[in-house]
C-alpha atoms as a PDB file:
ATOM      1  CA  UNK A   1      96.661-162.412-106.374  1.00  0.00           C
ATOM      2  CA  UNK A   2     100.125-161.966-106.889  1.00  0.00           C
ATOM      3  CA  UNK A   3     102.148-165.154-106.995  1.00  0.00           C
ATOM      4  CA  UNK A   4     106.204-165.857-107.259  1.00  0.00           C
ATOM      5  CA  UNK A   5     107.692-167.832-110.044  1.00  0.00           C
ATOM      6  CA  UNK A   6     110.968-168.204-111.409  1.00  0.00           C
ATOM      7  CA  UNK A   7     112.227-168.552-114.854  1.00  0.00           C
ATOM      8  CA  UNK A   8     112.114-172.182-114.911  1.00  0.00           C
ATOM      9  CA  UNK A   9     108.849-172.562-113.741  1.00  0.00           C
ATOM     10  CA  UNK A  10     107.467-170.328-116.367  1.00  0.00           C
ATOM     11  CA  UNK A  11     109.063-172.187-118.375  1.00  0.00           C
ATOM     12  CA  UNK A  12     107.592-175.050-116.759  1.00  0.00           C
ATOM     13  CA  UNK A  13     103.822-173.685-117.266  1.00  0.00           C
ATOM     14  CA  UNK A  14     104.606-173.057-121.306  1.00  0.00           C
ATOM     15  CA  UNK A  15     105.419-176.705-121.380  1.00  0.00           C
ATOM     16  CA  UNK A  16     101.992-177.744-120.403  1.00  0.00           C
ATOM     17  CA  UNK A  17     100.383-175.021-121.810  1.00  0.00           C
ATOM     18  CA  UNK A  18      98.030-177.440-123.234  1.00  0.00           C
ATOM     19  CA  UNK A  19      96.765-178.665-119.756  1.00  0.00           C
ATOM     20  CA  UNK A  20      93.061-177.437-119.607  1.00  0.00           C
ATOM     21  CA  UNK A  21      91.765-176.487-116.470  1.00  0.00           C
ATOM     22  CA  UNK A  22      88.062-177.695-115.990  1.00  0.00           C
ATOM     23  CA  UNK A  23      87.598-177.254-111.952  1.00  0.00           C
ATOM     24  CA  UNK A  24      89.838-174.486-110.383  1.00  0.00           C
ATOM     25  CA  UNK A  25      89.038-173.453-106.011  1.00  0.00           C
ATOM     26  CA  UNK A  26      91.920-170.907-105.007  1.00  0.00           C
ATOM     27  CA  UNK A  27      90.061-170.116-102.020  1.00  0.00           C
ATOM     28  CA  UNK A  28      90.238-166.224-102.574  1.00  0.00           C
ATOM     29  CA  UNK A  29      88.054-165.444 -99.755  1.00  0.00           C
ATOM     30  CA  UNK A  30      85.282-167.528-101.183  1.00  0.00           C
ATOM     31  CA  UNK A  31      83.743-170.572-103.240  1.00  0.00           C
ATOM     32  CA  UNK A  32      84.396-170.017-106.725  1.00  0.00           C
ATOM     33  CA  UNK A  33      84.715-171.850-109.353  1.00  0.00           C
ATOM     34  CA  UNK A  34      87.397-169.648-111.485  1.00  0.00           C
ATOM     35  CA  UNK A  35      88.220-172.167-114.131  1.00  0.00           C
ATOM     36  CA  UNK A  36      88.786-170.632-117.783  1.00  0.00           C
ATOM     37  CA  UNK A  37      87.877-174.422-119.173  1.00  0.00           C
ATOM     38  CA  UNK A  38      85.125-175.447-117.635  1.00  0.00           C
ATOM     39  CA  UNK A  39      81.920-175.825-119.030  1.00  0.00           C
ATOM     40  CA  UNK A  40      80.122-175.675-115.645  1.00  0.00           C
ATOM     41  CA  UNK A  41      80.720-173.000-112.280  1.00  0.00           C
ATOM     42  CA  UNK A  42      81.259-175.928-109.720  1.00  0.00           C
ATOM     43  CA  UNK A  43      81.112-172.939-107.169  1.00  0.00           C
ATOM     44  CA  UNK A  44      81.162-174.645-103.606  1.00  0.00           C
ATOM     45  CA  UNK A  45      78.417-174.958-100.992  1.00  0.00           C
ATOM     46  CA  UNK A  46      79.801-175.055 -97.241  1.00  0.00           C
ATOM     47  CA  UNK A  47      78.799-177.595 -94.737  1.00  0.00           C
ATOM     48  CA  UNK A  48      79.566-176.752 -91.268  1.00  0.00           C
ATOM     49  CA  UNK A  49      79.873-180.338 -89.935  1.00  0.00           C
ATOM     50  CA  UNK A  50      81.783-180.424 -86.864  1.00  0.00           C
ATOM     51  CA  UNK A  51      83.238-177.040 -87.327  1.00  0.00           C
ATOM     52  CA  UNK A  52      82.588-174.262 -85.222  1.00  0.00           C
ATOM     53  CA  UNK A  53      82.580-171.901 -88.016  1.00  0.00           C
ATOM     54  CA  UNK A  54      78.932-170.994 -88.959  1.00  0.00           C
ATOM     55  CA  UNK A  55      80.409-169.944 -92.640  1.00  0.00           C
ATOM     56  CA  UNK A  56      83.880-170.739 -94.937  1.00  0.00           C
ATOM     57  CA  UNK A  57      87.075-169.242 -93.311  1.00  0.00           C
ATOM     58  CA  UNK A  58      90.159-168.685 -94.951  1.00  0.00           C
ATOM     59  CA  UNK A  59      93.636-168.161 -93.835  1.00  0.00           C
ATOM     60  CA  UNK A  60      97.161-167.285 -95.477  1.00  0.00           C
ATOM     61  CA  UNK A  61      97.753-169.690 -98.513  1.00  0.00           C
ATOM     62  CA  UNK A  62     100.929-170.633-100.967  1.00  0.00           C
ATOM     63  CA  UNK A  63     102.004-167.770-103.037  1.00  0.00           C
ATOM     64  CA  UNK A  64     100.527-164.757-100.538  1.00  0.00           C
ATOM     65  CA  UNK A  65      97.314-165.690-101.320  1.00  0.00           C
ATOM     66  CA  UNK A  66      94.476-167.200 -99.116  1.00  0.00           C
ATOM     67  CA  UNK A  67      93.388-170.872 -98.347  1.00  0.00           C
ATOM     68  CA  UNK A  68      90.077-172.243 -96.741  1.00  0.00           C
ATOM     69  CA  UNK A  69      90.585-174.089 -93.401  1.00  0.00           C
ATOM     70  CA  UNK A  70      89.043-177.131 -92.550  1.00  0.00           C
ATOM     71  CA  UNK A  71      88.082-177.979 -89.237  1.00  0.00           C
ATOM     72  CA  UNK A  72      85.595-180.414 -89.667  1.00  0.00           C
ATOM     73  CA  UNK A  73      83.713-178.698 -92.332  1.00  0.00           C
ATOM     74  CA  UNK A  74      83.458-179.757 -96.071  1.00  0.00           C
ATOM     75  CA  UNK A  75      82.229-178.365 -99.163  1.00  0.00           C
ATOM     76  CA  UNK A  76      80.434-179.895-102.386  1.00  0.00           C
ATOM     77  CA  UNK A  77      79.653-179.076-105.742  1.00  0.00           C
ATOM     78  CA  UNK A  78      77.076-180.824-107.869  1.00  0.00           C
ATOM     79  CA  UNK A  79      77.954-183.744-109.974  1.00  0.00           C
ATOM     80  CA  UNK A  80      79.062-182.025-113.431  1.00  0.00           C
ATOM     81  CA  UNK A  81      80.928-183.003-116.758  1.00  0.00           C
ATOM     82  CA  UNK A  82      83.937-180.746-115.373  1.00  0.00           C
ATOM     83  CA  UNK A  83      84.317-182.985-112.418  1.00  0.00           C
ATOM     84  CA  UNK A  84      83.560-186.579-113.962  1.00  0.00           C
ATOM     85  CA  UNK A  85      86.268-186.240-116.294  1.00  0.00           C
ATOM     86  CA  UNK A  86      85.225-189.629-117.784  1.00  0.00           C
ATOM     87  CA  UNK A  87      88.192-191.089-119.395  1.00  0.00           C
ATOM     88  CA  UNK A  88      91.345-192.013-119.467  1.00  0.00           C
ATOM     89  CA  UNK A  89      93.537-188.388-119.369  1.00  0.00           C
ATOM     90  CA  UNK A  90      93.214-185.665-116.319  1.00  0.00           C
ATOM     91  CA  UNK A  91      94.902-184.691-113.412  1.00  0.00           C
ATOM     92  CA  UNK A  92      93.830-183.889-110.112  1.00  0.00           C
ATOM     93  CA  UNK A  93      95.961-181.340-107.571  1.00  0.00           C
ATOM     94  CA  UNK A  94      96.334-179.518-104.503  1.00  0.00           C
ATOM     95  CA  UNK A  95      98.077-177.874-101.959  1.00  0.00           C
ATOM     96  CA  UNK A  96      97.354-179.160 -98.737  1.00  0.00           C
ATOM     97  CA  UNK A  97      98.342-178.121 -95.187  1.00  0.00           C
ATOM     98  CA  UNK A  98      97.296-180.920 -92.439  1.00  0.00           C
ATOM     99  CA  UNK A  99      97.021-178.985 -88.560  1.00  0.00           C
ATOM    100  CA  UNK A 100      97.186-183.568 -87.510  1.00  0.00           C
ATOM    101  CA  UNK A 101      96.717-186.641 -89.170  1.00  0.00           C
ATOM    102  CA  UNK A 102      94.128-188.556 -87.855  1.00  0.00           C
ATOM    103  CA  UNK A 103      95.170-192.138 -88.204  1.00  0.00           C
ATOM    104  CA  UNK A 104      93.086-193.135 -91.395  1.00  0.00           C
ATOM    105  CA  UNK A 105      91.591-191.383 -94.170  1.00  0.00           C
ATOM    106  CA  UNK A 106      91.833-187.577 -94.937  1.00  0.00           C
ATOM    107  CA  UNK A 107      89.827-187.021 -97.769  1.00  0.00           C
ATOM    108  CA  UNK A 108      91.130-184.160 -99.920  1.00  0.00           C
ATOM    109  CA  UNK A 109      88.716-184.445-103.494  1.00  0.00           C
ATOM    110  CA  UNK A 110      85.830-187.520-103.800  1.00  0.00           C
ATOM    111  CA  UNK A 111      83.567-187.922-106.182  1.00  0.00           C
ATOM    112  CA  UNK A 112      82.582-191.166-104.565  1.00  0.00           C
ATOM    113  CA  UNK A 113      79.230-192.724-103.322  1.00  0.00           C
ATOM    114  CA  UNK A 114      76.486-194.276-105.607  1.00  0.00           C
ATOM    115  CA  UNK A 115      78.892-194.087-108.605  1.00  0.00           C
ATOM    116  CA  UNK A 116      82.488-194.467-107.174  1.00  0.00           C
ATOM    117  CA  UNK A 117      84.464-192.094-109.522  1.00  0.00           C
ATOM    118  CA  UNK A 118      87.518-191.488-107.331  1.00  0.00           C
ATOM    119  CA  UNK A 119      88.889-190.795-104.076  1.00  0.00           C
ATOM    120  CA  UNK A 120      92.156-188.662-103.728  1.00  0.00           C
ATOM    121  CA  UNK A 121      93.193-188.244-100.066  1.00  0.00           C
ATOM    122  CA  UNK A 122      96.124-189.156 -97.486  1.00  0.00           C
ATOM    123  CA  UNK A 123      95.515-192.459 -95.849  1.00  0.00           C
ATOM    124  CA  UNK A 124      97.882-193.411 -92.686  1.00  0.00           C
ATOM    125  CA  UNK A 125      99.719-189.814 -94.124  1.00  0.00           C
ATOM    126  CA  UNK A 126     100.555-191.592 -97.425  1.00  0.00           C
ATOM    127  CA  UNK A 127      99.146-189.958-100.692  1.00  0.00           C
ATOM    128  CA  UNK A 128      96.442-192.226-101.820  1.00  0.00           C
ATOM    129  CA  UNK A 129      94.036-192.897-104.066  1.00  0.00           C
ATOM    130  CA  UNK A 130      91.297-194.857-105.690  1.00  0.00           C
ATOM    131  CA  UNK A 131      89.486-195.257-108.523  1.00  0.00           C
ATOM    132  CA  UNK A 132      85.954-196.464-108.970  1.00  0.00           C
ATOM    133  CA  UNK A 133      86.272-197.976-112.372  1.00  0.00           C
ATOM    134  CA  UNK A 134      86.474-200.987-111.127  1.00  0.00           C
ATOM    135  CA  UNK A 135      86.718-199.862-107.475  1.00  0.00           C
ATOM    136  CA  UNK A 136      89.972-200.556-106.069  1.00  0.00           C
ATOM    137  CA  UNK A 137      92.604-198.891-104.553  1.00  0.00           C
ATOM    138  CA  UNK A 138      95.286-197.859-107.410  1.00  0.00           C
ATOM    139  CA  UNK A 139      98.235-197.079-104.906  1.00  0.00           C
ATOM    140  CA  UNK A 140      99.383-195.434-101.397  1.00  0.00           C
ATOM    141  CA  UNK A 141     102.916-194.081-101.057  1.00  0.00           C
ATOM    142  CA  UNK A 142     105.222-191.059 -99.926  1.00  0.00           C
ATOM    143  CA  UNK A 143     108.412-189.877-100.108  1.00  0.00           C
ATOM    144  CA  UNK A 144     111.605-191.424 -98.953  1.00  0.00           C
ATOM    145  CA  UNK A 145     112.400-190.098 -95.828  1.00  0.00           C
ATOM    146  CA  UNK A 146     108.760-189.492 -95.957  1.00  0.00           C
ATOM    147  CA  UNK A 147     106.961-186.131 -96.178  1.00  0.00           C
ATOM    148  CA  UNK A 148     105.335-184.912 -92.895  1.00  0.00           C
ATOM    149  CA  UNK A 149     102.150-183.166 -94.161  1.00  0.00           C
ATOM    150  CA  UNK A 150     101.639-181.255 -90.836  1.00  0.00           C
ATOM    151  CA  UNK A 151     104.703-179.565 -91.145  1.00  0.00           C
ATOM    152  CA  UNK A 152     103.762-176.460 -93.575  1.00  0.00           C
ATOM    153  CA  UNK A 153     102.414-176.725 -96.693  1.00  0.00           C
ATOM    154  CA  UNK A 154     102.425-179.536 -99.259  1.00  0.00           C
ATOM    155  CA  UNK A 155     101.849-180.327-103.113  1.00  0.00           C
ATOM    156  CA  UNK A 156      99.851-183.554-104.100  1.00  0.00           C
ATOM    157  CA  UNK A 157      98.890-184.538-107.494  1.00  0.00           C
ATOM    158  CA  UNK A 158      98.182-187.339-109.768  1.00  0.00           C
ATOM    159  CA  UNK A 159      97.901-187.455-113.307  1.00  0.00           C
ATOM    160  CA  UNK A 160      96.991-190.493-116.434  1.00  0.00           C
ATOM    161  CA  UNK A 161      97.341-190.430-119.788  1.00  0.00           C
ATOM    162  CA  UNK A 162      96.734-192.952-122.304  1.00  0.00           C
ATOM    163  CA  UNK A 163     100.693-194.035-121.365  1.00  0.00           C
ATOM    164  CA  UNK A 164      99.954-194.345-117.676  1.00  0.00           C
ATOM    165  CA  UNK A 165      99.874-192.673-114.450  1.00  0.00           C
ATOM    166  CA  UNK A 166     101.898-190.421-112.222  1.00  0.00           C
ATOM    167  CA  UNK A 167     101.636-189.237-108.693  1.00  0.00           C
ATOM    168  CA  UNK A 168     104.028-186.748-107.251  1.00  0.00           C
ATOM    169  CA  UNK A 169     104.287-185.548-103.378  1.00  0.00           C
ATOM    170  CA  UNK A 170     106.291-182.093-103.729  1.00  0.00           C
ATOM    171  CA  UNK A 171     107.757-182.232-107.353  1.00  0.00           C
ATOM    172  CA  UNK A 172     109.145-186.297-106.632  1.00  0.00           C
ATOM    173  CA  UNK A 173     107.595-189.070-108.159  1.00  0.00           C
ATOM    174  CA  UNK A 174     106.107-191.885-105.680  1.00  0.00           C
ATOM    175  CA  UNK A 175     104.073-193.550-107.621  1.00  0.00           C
ATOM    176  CA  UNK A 176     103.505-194.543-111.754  1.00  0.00           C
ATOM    177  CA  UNK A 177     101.251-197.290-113.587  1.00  0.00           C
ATOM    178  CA  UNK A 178      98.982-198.319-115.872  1.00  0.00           C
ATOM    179  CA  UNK A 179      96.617-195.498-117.287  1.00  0.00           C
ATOM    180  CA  UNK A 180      93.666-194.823-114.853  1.00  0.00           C
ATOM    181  CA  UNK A 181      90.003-194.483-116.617  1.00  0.00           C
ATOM    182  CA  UNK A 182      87.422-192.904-114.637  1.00  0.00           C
ATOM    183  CA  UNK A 183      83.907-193.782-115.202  1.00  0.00           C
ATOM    184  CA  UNK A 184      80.905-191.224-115.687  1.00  0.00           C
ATOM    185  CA  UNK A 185      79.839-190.354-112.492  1.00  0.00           C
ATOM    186  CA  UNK A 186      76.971-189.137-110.779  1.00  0.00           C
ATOM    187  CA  UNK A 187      78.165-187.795-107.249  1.00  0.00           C
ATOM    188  CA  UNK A 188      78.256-184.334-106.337  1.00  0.00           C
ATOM    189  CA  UNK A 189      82.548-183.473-106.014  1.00  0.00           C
ATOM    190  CA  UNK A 190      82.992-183.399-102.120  1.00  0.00           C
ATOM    191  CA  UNK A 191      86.279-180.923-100.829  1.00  0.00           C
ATOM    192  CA  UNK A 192      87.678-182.348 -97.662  1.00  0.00           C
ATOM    193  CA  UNK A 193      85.085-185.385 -97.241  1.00  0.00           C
ATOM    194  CA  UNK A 194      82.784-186.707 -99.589  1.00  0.00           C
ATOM    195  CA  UNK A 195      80.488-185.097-101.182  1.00  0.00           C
ATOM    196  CA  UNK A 196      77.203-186.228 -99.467  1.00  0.00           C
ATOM    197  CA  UNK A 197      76.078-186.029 -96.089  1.00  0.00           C
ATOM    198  CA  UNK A 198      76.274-188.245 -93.394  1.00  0.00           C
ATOM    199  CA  UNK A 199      80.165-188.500 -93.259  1.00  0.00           C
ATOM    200  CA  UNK A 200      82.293-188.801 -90.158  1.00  0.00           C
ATOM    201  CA  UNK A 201      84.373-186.366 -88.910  1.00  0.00           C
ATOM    202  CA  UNK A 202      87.507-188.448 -88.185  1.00  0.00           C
ATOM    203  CA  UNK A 203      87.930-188.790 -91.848  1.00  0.00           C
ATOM    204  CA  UNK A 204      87.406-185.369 -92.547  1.00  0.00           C
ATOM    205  CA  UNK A 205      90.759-183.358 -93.762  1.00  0.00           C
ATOM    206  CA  UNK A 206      91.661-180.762 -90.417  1.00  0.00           C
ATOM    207  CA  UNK A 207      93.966-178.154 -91.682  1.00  0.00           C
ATOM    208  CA  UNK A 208      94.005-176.194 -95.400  1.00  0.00           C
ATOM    209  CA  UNK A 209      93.885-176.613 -99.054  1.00  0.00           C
ATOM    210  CA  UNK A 210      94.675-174.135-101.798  1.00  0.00           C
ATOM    211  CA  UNK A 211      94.727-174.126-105.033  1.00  0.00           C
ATOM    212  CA  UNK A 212      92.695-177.501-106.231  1.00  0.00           C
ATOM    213  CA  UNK A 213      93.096-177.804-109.739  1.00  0.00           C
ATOM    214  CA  UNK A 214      91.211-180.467-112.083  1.00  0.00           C
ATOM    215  CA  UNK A 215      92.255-180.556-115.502  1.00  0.00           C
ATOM    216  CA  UNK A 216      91.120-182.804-118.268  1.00  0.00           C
ATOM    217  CA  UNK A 217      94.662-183.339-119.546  1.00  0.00           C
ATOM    218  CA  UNK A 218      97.511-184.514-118.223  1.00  0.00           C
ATOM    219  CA  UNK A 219     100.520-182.586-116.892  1.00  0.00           C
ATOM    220  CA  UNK A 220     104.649-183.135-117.479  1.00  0.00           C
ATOM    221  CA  UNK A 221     107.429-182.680-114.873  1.00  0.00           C
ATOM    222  CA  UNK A 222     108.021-179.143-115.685  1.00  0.00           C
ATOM    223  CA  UNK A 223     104.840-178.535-114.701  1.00  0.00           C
ATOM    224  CA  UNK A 224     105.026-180.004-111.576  1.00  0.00           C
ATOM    225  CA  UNK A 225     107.943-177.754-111.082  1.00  0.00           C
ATOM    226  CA  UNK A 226     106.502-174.976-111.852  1.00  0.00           C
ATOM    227  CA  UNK A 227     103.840-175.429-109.085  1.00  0.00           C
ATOM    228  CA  UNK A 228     106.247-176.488-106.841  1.00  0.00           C
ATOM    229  CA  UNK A 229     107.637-172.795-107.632  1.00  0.00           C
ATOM    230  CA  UNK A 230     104.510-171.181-106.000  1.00  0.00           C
ATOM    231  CA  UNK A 231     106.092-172.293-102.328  1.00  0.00           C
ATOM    232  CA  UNK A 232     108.955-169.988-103.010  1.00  0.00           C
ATOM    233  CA  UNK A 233     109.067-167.499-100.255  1.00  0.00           C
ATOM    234  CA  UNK A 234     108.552-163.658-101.608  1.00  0.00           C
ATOM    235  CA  UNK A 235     112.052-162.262-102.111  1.00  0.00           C
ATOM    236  CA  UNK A 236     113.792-159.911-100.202  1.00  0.00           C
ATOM    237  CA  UNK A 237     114.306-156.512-101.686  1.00  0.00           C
ATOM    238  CA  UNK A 238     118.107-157.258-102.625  1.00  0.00           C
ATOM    239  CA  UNK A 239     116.584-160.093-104.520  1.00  0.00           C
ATOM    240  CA  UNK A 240     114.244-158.142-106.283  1.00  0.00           C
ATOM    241  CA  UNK A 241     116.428-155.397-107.607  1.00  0.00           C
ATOM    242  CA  UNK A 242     119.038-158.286-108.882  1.00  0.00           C
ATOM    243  CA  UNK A 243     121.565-157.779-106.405  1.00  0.00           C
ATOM    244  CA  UNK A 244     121.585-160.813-104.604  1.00  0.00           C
ATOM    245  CA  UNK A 245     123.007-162.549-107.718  1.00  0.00           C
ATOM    246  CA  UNK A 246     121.066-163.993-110.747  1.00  0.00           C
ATOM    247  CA  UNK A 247     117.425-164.610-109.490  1.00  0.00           C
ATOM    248  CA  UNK A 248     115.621-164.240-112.479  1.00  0.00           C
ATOM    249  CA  UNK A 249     112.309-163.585-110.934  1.00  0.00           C
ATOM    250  CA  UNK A 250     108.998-163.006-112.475  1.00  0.00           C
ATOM    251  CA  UNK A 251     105.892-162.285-111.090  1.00  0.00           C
ATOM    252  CA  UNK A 252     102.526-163.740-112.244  1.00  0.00           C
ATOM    253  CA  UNK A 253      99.123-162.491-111.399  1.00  0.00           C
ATOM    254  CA  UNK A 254      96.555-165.276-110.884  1.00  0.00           C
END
């Protein structure tokens, strides 16, 4: 699909360039696993749940692509080495778009159960997450004024290195620590809940991801900003033919 960046974020991207991609949904109308780094096609399997959708259904997503919707349905993918990640250095991230908060968890990407890898959600509508290695929760924060995640869409992701940890809510830094290690996992990746059955509902995420990306390296700033570039709105056609003043616009095909 076609999506908007400027300059910078390209920029951005080429700074990073050595951020590998293991697990990559974009939600193009189906379940795939389109990750050039992976060693594994986590492709998705739907669970209907609550939902009243007998199959996946998609809606308009960041960058004038699509999104799935989540209406108490989830989706899994087998445990794999992609989604373990087992060590030290990866990042996790999404685009989220919450229709209402329920009051406790939203789960957004688990690989948690038996094994307790991690748990990246909102939690009382605070980015949050948790790490099974040893299980505890590593922090829960948002943005000063804080971010209402039911307003539109909405950019969450967390990233370690050997150096430490960052997790960002929309390009801005909320939280930062010690380097999170993941263990080696044996849960199947669960999208919106966890990844077994049995879960509730009220936990579920209600609303719409896009673009979850899990790389086994760890991002920069300029990345950040360059994803933050995909919310852009699609120029107008003054824009476009560089008469609205200096736009330096790009497009990239994903």
């Amino acid at each position: 699909m076609n999506k908007l960046v400027t300059l910078f974020a390209t920029i951005g991207f080429a700074a990073s360039a050595n951020a590998t991609v293991v697990v990559q949904h974009s939600f193009e109308g189906n379940l795939n696993d389109t990750a050039a780094g992976g060693g594994t096609a986590d492709n998705l399997s739907y669970n209907q749940g609550a939902s009243g959708s007998a199959s996946p259904t998609f809606t308009a997503g960041v960058g004038g692509g699509q999104a799935a919707i989540f209406d108490g349905n989830w989706f899994q993918a087998p445990n794999s080495p992609d989604s373990n990640l087992n060590d030290n250095t990866w990042t996790i991230e999404a685009f989220v778009n919450v229709s209402a908060h329920n009051g406790g968890w939203e789960r957004l990407v688990t690989k948690w159960g038996a094994s307790n890898d991690y748990h990246f959600a909102l939690e009382t509508q605070d980015f949050n997450f948790f790490s099974g290695n040893p299980v505890g929760n590593i922090f829960d924060a948002n943005t000063t004024p804080r971010t209402d995640f039911t307003n539109g869409w909405h950019h969450l992701a967390l990233t370690s290195s050997a150096t430490g940890f960052q997790g960002w809510i929309d390009g801005v830094v909320v939280a930062n620590g010690a380097s999170i290690t993941l263990a080696d996992g044996t849960d199947p990746l669960g999208i919106g809940d966890f990844g077994v059955a049995g879960s509730s509902n009220a936990l579920r995420l209600h609303g719409a991801m896009d673009e979850l990306l899990i790389h086994d390296s760890s991002v920069n700033q300029a990345y950040i900003d360059g994803r933050m570039a995909l919310l852009i709105p699609e120029p107008s056609a003054c824009t476009l033919l560089g008469l609205c003043g200096f736009g330096f616009i790009l497009r990239r095909r994903r």
